[in-house]
Protein backbone atom coordinates (compact mmCIF):
# COMPACT_ATOMS: atom_id res chain seq x y z
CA UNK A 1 22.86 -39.91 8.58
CA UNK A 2 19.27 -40.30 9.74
CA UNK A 3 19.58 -37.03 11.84
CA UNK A 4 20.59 -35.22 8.65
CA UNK A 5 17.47 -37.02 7.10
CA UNK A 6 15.23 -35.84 10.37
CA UNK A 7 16.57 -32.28 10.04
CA UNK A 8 15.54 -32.01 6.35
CA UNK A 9 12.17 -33.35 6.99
CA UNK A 10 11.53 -30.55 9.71
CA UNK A 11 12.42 -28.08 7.05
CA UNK A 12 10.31 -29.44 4.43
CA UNK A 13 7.85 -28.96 6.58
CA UNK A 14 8.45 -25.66 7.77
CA UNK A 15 8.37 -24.36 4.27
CA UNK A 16 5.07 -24.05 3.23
CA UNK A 17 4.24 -22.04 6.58
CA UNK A 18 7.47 -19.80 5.43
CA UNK A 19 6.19 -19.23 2.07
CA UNK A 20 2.72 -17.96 3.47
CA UNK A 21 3.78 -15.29 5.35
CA UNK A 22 5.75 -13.50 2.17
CA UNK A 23 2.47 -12.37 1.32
CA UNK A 24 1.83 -10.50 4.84
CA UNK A 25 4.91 -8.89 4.23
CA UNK A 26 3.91 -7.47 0.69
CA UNK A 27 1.22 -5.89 3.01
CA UNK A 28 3.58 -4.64 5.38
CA UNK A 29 5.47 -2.79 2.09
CA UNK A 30 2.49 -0.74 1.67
CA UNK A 31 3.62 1.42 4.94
CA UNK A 32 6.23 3.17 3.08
CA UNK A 33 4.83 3.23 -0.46
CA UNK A 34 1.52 3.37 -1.43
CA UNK A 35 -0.07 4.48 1.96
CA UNK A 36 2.24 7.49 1.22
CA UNK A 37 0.86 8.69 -1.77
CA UNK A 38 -2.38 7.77 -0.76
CA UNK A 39 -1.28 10.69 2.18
CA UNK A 40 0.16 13.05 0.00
CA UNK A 41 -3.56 13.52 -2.03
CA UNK A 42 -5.21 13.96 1.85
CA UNK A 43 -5.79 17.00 3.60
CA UNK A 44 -2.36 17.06 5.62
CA UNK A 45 -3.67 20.62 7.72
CA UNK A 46 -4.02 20.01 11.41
CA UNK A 47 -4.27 23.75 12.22
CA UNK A 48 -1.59 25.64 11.29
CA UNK A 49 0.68 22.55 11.06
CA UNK A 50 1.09 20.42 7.97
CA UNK A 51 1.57 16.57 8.59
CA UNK A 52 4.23 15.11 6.70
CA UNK A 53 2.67 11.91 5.08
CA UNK A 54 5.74 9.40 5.99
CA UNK A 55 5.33 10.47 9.69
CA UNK A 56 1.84 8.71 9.91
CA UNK A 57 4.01 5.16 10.14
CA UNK A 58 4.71 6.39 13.57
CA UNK A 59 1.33 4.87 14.76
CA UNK A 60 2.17 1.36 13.28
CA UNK A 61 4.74 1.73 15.70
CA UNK A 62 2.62 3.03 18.41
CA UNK A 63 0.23 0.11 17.23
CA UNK A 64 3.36 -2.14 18.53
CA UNK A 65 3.83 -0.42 21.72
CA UNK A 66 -0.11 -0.97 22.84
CA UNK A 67 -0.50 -4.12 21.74
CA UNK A 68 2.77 -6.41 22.73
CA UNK A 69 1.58 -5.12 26.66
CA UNK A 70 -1.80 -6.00 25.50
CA UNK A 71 -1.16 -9.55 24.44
CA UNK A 72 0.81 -10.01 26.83
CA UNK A 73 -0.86 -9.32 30.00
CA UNK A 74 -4.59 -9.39 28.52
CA UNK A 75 -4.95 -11.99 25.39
CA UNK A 76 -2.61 -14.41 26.30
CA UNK A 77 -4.07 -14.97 30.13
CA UNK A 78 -7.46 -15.43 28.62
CA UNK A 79 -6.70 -17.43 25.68
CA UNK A 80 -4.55 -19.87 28.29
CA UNK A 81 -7.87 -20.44 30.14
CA UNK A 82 -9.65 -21.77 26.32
CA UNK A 83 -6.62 -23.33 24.82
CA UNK A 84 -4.80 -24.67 28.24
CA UNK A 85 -1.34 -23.92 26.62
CA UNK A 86 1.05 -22.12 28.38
CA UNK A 87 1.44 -18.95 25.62
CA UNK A 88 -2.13 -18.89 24.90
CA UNK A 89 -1.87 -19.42 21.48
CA UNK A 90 0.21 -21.46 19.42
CA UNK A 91 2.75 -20.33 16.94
CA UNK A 92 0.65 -20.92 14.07
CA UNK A 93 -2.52 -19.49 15.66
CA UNK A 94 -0.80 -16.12 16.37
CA UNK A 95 0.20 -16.04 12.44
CA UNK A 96 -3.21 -16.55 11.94
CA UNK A 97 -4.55 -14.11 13.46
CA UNK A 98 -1.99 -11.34 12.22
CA UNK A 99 -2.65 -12.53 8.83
CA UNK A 100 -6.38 -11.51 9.62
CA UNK A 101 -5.64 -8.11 10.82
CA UNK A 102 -3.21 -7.44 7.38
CA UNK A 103 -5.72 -8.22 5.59
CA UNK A 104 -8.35 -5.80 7.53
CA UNK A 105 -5.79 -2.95 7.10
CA UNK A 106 -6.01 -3.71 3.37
CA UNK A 107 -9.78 -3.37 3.71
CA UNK A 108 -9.19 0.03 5.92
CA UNK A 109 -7.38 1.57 2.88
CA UNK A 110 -9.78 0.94 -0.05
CA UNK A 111 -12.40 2.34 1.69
CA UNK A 112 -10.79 5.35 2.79
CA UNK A 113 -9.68 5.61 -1.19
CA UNK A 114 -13.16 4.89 -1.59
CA UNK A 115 -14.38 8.03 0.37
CA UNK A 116 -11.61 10.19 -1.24
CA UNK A 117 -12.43 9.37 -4.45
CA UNK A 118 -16.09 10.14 -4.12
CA UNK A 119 -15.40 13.42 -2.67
CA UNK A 120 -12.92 14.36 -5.31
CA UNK A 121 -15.99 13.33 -7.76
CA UNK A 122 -18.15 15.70 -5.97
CA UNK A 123 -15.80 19.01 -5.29
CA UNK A 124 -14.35 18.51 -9.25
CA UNK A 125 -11.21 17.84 -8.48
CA UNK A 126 -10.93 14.61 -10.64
CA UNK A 127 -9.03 15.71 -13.38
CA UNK A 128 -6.59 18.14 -10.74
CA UNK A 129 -3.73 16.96 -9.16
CA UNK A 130 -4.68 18.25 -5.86
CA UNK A 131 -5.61 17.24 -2.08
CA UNK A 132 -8.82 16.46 -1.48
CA UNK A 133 -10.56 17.90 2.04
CA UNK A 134 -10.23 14.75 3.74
CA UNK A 135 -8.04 14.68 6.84
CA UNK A 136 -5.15 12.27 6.34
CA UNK A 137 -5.89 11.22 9.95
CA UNK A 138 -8.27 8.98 8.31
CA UNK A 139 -5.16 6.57 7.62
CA UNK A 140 -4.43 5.83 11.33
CA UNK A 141 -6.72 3.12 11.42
CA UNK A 142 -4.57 1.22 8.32
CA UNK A 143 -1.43 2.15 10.03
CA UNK A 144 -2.70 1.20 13.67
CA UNK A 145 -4.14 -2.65 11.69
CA UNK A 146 -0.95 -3.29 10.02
CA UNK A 147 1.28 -2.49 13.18
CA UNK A 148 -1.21 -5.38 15.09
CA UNK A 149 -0.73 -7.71 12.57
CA UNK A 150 3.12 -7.45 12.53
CA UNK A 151 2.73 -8.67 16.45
CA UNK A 152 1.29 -11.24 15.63
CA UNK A 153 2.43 -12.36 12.61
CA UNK A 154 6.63 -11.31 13.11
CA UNK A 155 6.72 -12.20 16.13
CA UNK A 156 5.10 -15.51 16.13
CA UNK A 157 7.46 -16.12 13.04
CA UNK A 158 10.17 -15.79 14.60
CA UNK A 159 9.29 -17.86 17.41
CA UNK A 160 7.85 -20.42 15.21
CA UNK A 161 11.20 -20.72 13.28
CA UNK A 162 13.24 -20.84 16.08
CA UNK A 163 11.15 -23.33 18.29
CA UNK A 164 10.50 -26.18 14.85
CA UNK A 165 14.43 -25.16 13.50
CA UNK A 166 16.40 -28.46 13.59
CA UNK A 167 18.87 -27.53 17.23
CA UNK A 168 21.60 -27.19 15.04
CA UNK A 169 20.05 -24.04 12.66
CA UNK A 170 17.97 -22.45 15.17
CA UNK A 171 19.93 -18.92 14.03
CA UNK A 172 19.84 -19.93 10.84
CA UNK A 173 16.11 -20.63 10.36
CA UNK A 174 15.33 -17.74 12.42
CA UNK A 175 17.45 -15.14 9.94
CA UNK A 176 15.49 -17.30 7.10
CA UNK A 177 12.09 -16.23 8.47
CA UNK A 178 13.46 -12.35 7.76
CA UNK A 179 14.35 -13.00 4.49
CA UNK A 180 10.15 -13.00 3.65
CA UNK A 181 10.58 -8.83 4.30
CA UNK A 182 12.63 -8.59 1.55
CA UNK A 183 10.81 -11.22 -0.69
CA UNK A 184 7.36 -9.58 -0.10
CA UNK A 185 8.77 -6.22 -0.92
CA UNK A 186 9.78 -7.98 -4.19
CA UNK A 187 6.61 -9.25 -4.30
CA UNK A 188 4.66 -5.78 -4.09
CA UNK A 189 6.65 -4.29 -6.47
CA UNK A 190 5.76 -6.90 -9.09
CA UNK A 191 2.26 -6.98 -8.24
CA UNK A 192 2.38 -2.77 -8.81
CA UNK A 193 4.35 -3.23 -12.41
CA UNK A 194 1.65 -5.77 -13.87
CA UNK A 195 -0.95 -3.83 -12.31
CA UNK A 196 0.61 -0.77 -14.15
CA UNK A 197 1.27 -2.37 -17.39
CA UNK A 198 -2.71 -3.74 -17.47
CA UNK A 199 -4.61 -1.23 -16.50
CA UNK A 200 -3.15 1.52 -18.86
CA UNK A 201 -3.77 -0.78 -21.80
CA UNK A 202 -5.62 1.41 -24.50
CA UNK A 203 -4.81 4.23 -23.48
CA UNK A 204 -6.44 4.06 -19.90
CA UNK A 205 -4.54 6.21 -16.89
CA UNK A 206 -4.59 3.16 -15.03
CA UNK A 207 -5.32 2.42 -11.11
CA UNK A 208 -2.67 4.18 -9.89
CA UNK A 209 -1.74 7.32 -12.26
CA UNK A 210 0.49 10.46 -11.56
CA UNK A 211 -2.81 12.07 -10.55
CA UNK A 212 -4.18 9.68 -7.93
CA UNK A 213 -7.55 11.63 -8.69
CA UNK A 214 -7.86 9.99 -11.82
CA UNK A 215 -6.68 6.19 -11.17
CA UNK A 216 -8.41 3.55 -8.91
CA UNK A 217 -5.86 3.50 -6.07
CA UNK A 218 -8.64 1.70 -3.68
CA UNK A 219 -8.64 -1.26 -6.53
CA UNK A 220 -5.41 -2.17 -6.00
CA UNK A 221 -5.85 -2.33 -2.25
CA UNK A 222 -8.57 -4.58 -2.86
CA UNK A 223 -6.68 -6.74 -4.78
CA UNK A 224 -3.86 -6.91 -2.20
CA UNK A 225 -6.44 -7.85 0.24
CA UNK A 226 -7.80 -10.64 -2.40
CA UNK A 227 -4.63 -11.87 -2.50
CA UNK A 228 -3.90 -12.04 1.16
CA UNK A 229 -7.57 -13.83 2.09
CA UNK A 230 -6.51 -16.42 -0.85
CA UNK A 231 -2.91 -16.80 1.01
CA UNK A 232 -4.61 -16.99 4.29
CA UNK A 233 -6.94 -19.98 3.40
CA UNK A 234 -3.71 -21.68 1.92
CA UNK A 235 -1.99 -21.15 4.81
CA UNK A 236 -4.97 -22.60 7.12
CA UNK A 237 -4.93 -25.54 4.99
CA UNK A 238 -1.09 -26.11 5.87
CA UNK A 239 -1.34 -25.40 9.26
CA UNK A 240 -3.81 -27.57 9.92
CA UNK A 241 -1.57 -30.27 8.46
CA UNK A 242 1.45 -29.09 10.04
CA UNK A 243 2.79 -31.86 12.53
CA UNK A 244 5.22 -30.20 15.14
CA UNK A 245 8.76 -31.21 16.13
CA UNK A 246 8.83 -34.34 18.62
């Protein structure tokens, strides 16, 4: 029927703006992988108390609880006097931005490798499997990035899908939009095996050895972020082009 032929056209659409965001969610995967082990070679001593490295994901969640109030009652007011919509900013504007700030928490972890690599280099602790004395609480601000960008980037997802869903697979096309957090994890993990398998070609430790010390963790970060400034200009290109549901 031509409503079954209208409904497929909205989804064709919709799909290039789905496959974007897979990326930002291969970024996401990093909470509870490699910003881990990046932890586990910090200094985890706040006093007498040792931080476990896992627990610094609570401030991607504290990240959440600041800024939903924040965009809420701050952003959106302000961006409703520029844009004259209602929310503020469209759908595909609020992916935007969070695909910024993923990309800026990327940025926030190879330099922090950066640091704790040179001052592994300069206390001789490079061929050591050891902590380095750098305060893990150097990672909050890559925790505290990511948790922005998944308010604006899951949520506006989610809204997006279910707003430009033909009426009669709102649900579904809003469970669709999920399935990108398992696809980017996917994603990461194939990105870390071919990473792996090149860099330890002649006999090389590779960026991200057993001994963190050794490897080139804050390479891989800046690949992730290469990757995600390359996804975000393709997605610019087809949201720009993106014609919303009549």
């Amino acid at each position: 029927t031509v409503t079954q032929v209208e409904e497929l056209k909205i989804l064709i659409r919709m799909f290039p703006i789905w496959a974007t965001t897979i990326i930002f969610s291969a970024v996401y995967a990093q909470n509870s992988s490699l910003f881990i082990e990046q932890g586990m070679v910090l200094d985890k001593r706040i006093g007498s108390f040792n931080i476990p490295p896992a627990s610094l994901s609570t401030f991607d969640v504290i990240s959440v609880i600041i800024w939903v109030p924040l965009y809420d009652r701050i952003l959106v007011p302000i961006a409703r006097k520029f844009t004259g919509r209602e929310k503020g900013f469209s759908e595909l504007q609020r992916m935007g931005i969070g695909l910024v700030l993923s990309i800026l928490a990327m940025v926030s972890a190879a330099l922090v490798e950066l640091k704790r690599l040179e001052i592994a280099r300069s206390e001789g602790l490079i061929h050591e499997k050891a902590a380095v004395p750098m305060s893990i609480l150097w990672q909050i601000p890559q925790y505290f990035l990511v948790g922005a960008a998944e308010v604006f980037t899951c949520i506006g997802q989610v809204e997006f899908f279910y707003d430009q869903a033909p009426d009669a697979m709102r649900s579904l096309c809003s469970a669709f939009a999920l399935i990108t957090v398992s696809l980017g994890s996917y994603i990461s993990s194939i990105i870390l095996t071919l990473v792996a398998y090149i860099t330890t070609q002649a006999g090389d430790p590779g960026w991200i050895p057993d001994n963190l010390n050794e490897g080139h963790l804050d390479r891989f970060f800046w690949l992730i972020a290469g990757i995600s400034f390359v996804n975000l200009i393709v997605y610019m290109g087809c949201a720009v082009r993106y014609r919303y549901k009549k």
